[in-house]
N, C-alpha and C. Protein backbone atom coordinates (compact mmCIF):
# COMPACT_ATOMS: atom_id res chain seq x y z
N UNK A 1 -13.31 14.40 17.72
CA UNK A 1 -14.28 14.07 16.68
C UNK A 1 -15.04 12.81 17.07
N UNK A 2 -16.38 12.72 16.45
CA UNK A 2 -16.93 11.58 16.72
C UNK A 2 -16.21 10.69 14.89
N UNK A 3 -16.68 9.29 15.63
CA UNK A 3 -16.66 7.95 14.69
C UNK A 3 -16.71 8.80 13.16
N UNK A 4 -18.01 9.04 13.06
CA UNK A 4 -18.65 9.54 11.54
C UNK A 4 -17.53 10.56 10.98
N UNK A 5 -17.20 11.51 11.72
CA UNK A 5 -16.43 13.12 11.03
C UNK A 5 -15.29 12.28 11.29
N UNK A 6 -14.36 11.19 11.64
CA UNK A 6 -13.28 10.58 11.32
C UNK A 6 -13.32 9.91 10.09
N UNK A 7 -14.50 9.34 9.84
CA UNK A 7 -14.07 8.16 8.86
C UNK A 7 -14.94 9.40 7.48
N UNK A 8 -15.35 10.35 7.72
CA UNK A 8 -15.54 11.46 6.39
C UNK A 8 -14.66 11.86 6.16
N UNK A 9 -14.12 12.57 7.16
CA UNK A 9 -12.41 12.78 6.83
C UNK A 9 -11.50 12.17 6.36
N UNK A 10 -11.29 11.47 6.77
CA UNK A 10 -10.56 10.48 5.84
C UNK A 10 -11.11 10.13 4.39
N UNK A 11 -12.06 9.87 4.26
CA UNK A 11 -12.75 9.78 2.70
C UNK A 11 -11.97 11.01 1.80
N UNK A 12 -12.47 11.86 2.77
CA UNK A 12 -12.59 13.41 2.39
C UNK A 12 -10.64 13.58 1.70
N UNK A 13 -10.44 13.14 2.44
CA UNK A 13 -8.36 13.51 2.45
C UNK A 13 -7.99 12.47 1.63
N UNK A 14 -8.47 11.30 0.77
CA UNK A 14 -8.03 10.56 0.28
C UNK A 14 -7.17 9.18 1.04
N UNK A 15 -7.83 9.32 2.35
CA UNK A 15 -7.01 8.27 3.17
C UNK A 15 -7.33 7.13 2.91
N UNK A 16 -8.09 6.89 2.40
CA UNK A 16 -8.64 5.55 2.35
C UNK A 16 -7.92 4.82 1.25
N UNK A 17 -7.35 5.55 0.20
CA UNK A 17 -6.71 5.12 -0.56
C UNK A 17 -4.68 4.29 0.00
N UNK A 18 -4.92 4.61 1.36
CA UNK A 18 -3.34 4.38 2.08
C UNK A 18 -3.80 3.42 2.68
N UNK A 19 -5.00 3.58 3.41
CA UNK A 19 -5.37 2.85 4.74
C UNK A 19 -6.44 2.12 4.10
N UNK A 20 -6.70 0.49 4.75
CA UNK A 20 -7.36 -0.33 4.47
C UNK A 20 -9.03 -0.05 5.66
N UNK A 21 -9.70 0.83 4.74
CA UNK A 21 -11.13 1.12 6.14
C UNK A 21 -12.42 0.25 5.74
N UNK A 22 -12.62 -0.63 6.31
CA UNK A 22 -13.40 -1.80 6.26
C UNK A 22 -15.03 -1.19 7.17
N UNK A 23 -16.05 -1.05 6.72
CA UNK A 23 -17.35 -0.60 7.11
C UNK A 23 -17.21 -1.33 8.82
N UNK A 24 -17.13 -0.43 9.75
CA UNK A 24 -17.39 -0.80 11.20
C UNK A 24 -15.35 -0.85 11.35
N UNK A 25 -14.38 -1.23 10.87
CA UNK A 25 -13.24 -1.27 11.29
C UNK A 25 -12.62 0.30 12.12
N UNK A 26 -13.04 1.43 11.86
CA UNK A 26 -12.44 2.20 12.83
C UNK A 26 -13.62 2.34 14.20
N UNK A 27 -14.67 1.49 14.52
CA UNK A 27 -15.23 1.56 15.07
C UNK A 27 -14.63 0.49 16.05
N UNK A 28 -14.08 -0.49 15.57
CA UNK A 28 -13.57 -1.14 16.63
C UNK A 28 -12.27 -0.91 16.75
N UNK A 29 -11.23 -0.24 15.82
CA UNK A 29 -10.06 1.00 16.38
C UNK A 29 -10.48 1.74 17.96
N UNK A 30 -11.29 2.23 17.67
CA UNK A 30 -11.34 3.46 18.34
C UNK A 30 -12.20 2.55 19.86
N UNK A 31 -12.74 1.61 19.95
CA UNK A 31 -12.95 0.49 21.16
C UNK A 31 -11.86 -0.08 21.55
N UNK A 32 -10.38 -0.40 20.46
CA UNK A 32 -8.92 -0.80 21.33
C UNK A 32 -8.56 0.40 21.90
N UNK A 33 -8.41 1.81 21.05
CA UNK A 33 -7.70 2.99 22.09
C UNK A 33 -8.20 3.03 22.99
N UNK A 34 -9.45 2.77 23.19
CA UNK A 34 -10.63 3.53 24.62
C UNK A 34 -9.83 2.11 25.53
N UNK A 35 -10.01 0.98 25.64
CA UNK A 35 -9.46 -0.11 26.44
C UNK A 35 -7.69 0.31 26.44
N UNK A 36 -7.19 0.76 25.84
CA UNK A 36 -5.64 0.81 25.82
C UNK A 36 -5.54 1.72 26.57
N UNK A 37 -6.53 3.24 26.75
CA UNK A 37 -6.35 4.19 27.29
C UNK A 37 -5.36 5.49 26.62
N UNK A 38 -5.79 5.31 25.00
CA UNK A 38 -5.05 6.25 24.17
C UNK A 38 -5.76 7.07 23.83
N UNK A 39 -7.37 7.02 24.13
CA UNK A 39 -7.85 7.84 23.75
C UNK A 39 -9.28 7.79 24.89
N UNK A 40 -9.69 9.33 25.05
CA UNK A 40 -10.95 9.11 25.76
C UNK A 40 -11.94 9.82 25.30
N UNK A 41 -13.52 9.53 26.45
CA UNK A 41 -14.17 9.73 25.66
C UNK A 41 -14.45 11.77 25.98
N UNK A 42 -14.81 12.73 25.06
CA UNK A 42 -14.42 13.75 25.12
C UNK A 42 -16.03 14.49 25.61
N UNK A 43 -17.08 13.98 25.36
CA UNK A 43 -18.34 14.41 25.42
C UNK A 43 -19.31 13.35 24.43
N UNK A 44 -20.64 14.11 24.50
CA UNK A 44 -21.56 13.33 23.86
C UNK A 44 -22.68 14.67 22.73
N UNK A 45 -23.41 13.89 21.90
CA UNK A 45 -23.89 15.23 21.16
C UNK A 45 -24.87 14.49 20.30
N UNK A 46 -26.01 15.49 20.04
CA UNK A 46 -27.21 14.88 18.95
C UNK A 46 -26.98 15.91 18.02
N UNK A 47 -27.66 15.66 16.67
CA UNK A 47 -27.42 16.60 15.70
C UNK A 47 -28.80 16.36 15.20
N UNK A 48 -29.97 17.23 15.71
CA UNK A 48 -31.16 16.85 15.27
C UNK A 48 -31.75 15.16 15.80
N UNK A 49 -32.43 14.71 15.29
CA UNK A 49 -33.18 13.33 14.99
C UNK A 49 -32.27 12.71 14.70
N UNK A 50 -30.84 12.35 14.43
CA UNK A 50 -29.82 11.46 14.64
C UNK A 50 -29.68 10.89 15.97
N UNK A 51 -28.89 9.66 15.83
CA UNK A 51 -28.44 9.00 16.97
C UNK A 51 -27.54 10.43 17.99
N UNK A 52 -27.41 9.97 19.09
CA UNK A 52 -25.99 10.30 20.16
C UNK A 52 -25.11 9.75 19.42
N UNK A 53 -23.77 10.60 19.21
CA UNK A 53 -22.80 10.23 18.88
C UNK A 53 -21.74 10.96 19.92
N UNK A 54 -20.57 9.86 20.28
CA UNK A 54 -19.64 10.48 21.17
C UNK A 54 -18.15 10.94 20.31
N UNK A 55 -17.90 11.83 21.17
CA UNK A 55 -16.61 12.35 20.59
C UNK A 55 -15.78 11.87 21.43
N UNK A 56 -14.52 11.87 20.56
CA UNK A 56 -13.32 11.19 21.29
C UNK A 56 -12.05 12.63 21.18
N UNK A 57 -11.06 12.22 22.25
CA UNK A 57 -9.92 13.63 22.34
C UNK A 57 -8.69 12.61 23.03
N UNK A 58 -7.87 12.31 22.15
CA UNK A 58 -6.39 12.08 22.36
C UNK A 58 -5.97 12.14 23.97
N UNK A 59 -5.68 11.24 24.63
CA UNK A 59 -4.74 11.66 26.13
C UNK A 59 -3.19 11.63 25.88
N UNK A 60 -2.73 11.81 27.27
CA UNK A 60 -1.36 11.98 26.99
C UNK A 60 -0.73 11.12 26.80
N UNK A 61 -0.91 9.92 27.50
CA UNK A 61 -0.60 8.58 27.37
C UNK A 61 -0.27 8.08 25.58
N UNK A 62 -2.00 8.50 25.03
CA UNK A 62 -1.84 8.27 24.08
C UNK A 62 -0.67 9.44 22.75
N UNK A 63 -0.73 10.02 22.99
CA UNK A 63 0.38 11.49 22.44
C UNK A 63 1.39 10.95 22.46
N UNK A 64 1.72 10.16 23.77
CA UNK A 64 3.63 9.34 23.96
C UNK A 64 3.67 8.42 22.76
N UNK A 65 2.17 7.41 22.87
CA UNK A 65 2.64 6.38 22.14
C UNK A 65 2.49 6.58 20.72
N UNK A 66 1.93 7.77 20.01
CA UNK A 66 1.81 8.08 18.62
C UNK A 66 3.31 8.57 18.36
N UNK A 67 3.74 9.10 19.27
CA UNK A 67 5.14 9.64 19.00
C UNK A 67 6.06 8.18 18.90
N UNK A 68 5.23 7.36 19.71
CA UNK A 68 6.33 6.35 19.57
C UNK A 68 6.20 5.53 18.36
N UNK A 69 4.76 5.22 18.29
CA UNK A 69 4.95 4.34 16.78
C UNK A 69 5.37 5.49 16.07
N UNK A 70 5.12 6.29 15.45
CA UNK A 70 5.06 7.23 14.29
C UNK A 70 6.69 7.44 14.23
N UNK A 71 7.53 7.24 15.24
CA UNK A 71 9.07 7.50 15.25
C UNK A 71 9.74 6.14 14.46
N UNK A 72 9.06 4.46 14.76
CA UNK A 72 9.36 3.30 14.00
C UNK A 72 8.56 3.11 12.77
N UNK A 73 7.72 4.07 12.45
CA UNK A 73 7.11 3.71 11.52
C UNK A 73 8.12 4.23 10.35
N UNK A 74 8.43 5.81 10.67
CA UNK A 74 9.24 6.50 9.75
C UNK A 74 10.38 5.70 9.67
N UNK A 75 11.26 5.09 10.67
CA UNK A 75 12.69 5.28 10.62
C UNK A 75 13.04 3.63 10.66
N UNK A 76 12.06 2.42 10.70
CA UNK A 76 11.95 1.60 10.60
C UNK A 76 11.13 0.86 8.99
N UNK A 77 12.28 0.46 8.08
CA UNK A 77 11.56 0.17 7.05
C UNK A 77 10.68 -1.16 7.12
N UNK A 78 9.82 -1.10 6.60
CA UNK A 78 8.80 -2.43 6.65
C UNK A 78 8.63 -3.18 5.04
N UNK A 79 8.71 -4.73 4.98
CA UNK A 79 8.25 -5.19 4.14
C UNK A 79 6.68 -5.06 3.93
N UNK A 80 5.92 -4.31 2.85
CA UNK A 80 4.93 -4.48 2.86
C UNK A 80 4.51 -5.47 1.90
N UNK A 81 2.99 -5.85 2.05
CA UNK A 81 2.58 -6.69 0.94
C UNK A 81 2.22 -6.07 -0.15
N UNK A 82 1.65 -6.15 -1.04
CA UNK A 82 1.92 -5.68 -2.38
C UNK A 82 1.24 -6.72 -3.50
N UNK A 83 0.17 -6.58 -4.06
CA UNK A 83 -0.77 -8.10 -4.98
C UNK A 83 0.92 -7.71 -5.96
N UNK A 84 0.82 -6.48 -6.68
CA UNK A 84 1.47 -6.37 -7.85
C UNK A 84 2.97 -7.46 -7.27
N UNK A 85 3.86 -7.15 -5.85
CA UNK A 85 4.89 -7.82 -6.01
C UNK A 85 4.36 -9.65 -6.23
N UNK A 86 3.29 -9.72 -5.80
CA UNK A 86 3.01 -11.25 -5.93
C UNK A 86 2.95 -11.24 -6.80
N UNK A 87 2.44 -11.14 -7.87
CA UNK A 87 2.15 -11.80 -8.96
C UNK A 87 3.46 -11.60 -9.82
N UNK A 88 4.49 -10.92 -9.41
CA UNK A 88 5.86 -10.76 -10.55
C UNK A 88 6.41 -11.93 -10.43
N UNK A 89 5.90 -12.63 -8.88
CA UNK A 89 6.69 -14.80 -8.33
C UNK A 89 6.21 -15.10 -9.85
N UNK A 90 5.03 -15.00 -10.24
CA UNK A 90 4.00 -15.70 -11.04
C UNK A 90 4.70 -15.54 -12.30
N UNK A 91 5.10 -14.55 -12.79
CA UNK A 91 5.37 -13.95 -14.03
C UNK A 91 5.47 -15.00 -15.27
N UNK A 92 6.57 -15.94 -14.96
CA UNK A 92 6.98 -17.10 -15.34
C UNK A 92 5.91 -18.09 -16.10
N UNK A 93 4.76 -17.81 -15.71
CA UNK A 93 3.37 -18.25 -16.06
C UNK A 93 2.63 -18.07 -17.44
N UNK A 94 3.02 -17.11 -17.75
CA UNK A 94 2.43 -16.33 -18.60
C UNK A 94 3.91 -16.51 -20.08
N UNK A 95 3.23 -16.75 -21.29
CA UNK A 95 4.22 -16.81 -22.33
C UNK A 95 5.18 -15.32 -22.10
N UNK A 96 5.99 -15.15 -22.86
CA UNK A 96 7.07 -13.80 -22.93
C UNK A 96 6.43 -12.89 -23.44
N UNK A 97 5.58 -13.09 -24.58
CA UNK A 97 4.87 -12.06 -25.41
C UNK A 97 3.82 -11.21 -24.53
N UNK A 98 2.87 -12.48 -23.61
CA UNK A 98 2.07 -12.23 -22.79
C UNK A 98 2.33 -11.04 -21.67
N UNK A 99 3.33 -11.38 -21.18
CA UNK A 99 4.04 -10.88 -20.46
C UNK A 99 4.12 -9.26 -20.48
N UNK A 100 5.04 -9.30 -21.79
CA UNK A 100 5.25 -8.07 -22.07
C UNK A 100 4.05 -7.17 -22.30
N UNK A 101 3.20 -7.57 -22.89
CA UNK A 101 1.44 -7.14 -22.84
C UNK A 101 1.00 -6.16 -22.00
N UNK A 102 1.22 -7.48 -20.64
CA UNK A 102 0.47 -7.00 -19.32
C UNK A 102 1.25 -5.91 -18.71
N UNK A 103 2.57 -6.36 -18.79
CA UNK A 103 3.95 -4.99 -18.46
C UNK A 103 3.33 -3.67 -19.03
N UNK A 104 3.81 -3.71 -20.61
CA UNK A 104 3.05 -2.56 -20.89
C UNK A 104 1.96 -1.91 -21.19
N UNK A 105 1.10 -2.81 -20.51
CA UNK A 105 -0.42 -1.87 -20.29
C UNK A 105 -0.16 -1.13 -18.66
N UNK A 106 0.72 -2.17 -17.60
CA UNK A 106 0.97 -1.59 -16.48
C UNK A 106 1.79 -0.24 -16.57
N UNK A 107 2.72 -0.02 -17.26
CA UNK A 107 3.22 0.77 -18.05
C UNK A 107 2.21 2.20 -18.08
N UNK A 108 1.77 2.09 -19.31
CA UNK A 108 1.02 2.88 -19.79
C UNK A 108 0.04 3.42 -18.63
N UNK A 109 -0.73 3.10 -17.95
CA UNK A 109 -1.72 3.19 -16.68
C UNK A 109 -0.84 3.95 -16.03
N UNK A 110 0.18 3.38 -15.27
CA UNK A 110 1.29 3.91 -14.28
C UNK A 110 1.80 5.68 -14.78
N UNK A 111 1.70 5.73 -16.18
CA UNK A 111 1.99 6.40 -16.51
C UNK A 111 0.97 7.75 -16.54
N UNK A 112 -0.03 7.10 -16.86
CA UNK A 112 -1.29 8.11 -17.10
C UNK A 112 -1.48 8.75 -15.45
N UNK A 113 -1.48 7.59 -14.51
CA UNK A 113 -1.45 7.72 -13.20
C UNK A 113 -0.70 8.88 -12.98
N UNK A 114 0.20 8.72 -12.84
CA UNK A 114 1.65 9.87 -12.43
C UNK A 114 1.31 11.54 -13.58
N UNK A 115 0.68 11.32 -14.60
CA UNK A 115 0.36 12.69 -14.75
C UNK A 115 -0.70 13.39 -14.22
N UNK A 116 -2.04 12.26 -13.93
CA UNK A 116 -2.93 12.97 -13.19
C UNK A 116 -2.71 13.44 -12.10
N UNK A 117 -1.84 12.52 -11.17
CA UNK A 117 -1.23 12.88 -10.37
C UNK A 117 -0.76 14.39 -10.00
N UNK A 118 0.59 14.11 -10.60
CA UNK A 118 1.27 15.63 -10.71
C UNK A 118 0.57 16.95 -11.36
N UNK A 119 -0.79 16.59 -11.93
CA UNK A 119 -1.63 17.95 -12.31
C UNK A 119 -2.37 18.48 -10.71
N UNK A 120 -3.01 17.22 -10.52
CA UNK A 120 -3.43 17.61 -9.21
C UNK A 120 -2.34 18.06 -7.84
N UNK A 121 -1.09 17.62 -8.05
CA UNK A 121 -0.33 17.92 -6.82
C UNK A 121 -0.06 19.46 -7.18
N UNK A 122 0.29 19.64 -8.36
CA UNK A 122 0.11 21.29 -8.61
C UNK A 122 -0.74 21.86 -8.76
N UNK A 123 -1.97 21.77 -8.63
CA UNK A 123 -3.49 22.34 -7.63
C UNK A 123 -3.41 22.47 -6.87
N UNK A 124 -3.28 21.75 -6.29
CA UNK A 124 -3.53 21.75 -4.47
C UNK A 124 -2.04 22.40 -4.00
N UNK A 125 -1.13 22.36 -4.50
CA UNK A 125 0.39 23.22 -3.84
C UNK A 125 0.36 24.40 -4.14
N UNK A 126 -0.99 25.01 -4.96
CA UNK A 126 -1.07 26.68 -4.52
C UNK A 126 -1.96 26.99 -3.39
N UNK A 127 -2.08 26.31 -2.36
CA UNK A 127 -3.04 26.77 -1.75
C UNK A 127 -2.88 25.79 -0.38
N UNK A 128 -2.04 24.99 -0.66
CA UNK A 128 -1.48 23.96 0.57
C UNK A 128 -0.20 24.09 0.86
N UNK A 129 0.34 24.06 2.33
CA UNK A 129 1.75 24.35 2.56
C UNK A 129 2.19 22.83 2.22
N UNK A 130 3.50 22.65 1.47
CA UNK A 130 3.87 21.70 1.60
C UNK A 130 4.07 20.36 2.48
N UNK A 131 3.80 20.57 3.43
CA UNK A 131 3.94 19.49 4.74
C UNK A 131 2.96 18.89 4.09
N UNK A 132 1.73 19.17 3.88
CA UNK A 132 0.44 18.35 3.68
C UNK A 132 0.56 17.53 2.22
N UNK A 133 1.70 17.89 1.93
CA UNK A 133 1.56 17.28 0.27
C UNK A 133 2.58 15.89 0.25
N UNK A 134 3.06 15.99 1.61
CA UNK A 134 4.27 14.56 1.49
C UNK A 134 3.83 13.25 0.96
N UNK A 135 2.87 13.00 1.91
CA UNK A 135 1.89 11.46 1.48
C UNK A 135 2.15 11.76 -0.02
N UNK A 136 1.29 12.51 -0.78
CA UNK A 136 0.96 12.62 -2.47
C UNK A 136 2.54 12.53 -3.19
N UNK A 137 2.89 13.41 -2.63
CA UNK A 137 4.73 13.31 -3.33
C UNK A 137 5.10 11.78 -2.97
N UNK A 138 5.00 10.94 -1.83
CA UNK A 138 5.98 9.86 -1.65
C UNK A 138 5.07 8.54 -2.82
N UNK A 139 4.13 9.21 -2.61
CA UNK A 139 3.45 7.99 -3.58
C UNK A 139 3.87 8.37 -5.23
N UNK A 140 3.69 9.37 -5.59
CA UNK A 140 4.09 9.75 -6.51
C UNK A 140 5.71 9.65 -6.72
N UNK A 141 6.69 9.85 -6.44
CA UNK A 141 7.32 8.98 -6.22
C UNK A 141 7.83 7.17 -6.21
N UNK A 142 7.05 6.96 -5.70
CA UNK A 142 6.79 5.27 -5.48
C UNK A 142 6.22 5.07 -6.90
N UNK A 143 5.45 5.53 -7.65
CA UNK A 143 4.72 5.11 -8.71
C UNK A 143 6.14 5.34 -10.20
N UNK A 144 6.57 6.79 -9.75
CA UNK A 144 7.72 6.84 -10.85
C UNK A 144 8.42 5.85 -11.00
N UNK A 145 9.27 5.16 -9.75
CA UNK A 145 9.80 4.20 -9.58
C UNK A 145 9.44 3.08 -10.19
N UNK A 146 8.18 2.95 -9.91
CA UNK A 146 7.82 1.43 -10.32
C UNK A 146 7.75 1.48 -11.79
N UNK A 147 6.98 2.95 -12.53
CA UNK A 147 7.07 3.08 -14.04
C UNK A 147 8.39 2.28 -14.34
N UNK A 148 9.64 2.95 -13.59
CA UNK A 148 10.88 2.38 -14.35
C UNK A 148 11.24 1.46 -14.00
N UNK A 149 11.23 0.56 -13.08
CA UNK A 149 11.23 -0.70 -13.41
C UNK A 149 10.49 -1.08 -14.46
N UNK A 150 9.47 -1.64 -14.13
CA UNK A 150 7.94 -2.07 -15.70
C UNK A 150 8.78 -1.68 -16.50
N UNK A 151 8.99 -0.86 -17.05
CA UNK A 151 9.60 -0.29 -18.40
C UNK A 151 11.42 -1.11 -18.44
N UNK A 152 12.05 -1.24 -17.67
CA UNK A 152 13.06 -2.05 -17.60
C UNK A 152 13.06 -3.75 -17.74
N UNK A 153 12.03 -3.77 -16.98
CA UNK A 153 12.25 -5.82 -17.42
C UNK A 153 11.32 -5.92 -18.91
N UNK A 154 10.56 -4.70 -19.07
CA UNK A 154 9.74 -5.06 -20.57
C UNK A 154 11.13 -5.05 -21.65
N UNK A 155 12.35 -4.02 -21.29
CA UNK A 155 13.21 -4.02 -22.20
C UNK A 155 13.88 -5.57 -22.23
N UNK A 156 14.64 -5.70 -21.10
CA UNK A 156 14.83 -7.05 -20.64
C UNK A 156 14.41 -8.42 -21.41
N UNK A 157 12.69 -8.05 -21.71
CA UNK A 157 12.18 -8.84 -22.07
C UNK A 157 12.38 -8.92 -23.52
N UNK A 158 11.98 -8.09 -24.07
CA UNK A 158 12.52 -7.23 -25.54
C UNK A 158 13.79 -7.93 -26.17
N UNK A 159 15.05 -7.59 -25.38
CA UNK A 159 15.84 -7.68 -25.89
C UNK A 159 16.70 -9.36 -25.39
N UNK A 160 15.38 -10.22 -24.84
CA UNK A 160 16.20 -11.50 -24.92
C UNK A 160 17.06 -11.75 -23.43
N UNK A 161 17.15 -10.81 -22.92
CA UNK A 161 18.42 -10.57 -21.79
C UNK A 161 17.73 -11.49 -20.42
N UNK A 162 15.97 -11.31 -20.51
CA UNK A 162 15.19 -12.35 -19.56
C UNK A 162 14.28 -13.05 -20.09
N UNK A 163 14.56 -14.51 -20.02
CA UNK A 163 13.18 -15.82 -20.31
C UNK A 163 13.07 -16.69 -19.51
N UNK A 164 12.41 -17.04 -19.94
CA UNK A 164 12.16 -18.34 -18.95
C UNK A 164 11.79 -19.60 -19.72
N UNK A 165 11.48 -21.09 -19.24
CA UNK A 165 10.93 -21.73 -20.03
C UNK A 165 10.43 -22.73 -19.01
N UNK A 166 8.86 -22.37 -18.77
CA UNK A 166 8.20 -22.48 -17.94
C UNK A 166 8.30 -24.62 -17.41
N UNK A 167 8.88 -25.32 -18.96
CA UNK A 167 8.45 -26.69 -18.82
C UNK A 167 10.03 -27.45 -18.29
N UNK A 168 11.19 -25.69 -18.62
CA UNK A 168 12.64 -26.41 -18.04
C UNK A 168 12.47 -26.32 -16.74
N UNK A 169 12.08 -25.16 -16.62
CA UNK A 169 12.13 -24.96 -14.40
C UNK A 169 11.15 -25.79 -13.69
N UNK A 170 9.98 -26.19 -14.25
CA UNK A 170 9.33 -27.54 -13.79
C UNK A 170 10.34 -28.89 -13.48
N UNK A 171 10.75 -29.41 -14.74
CA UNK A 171 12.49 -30.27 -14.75
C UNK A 171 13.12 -30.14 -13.93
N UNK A 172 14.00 -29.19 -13.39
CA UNK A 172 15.46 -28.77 -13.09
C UNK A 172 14.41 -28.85 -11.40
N UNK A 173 13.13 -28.81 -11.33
CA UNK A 173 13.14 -28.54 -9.70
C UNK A 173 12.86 -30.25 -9.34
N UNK A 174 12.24 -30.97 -10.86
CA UNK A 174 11.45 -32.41 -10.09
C UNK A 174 13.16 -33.05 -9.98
N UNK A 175 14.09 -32.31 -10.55
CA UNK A 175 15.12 -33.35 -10.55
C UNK A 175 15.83 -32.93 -9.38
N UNK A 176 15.51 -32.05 -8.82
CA UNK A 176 16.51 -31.22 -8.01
C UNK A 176 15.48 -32.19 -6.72
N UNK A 177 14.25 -32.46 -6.69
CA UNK A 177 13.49 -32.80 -5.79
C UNK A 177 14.11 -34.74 -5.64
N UNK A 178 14.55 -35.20 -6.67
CA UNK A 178 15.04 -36.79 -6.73
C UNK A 178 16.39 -36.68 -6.44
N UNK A 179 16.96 -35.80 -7.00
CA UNK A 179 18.61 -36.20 -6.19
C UNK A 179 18.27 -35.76 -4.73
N UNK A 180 17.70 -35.01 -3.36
CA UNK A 180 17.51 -34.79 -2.67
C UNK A 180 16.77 -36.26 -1.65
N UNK A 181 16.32 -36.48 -2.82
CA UNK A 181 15.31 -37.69 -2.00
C UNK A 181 16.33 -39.12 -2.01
N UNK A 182 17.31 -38.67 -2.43
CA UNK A 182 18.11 -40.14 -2.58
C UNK A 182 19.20 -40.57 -1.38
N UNK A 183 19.21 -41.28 -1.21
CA UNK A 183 19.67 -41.49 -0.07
C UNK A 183 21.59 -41.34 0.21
N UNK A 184 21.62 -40.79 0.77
CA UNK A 184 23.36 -40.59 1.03
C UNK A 184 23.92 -41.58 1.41
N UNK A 185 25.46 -41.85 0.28
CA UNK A 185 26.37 -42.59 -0.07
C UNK A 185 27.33 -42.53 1.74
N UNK A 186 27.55 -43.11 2.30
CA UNK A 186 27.98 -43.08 3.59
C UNK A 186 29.44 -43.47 3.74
């Protein structure tokens, strides 16, 4: 495929929603494979009054090393980043009531999410072999999950079992910061 029918495709498949594609970023992807030698160039082609655009075709070289990441990607878990895990550091910030607010509007969304979801995964699974539906299932998945958490620390929150008090843990750290700074009894 050339540049363009990669990055449509992907539009097209919902990839963009996994993968971070920045206007010109698989353009300079596809300038590291060509220098790495994972990928070459396959031919060249006009489509009317358009530019030349070149197509690219996988080598073998490159085939080894997709097998190779794609083998640590699966079987190697990764910390990813995540805004939502940042901002749970933060939580503490926000009054209890507040809190619970923002929980269960995340809640509610998460929720609405996961049915549109699963309407559409049962669309497309009459007419798609399952292999192609993993991505959609693992996220879907991942989203159930997170529903139940959200819905667990909102109880948490609910029922008293988690607080905080944003002006004691300020305290307990400036004091924790002066006995530290004091000099040892010898």
């Amino acid at each position: 495929m050339h540049p363009y029918e990669m990055q449509r495709l992907l539009f097209e498949r919902h990839w963009d929603e996994v993968l971070v594609l920045k206007r010109g970023s698989l353009y300079h992807a596809i300038k590291r494979l060509l220098q790495s030698k994972l990928i070459t160039a396959a031919g060249t082609s006009r489509d009317g009054r358009r530019p030349e655009r070149t197509t690219y075709r996988i080598t073998p070289a490159g085939e080894e090393e997709l097998v190779c990441w794609l083998r640590e990607m699966v079987a190697v878990p990764q910390r990813e980043p995540s805004v939502f895990m940042a901002s749970v550091n933060f939580l503490i910030h926000l009054t209890t009531s507040d809190a619970i607010a923002q929980l269960e509007d995340r809640a509610q969304r998460l929720h609405q999410e996961i049915g549109t979801t699963e309407v559409a995964m049962k669309q497309v699974a009459a007419f798609l072999p399952s292999c192609h539906l993993l991505e959609g299932e693992y996220l879907l998945w991942m989203r159930k999950a997170e529903l139940q958490w959200v819905r667990s620390v909102v109880e948490e929150l609910h029922s008293g079992q988690l607080t905080w008090d944003l002006k004691k843990i300020f305290e307990e750290i400036e004091t924790a910061r002066t006995v530290a700074a004091k000099p040892a009894k010898g």
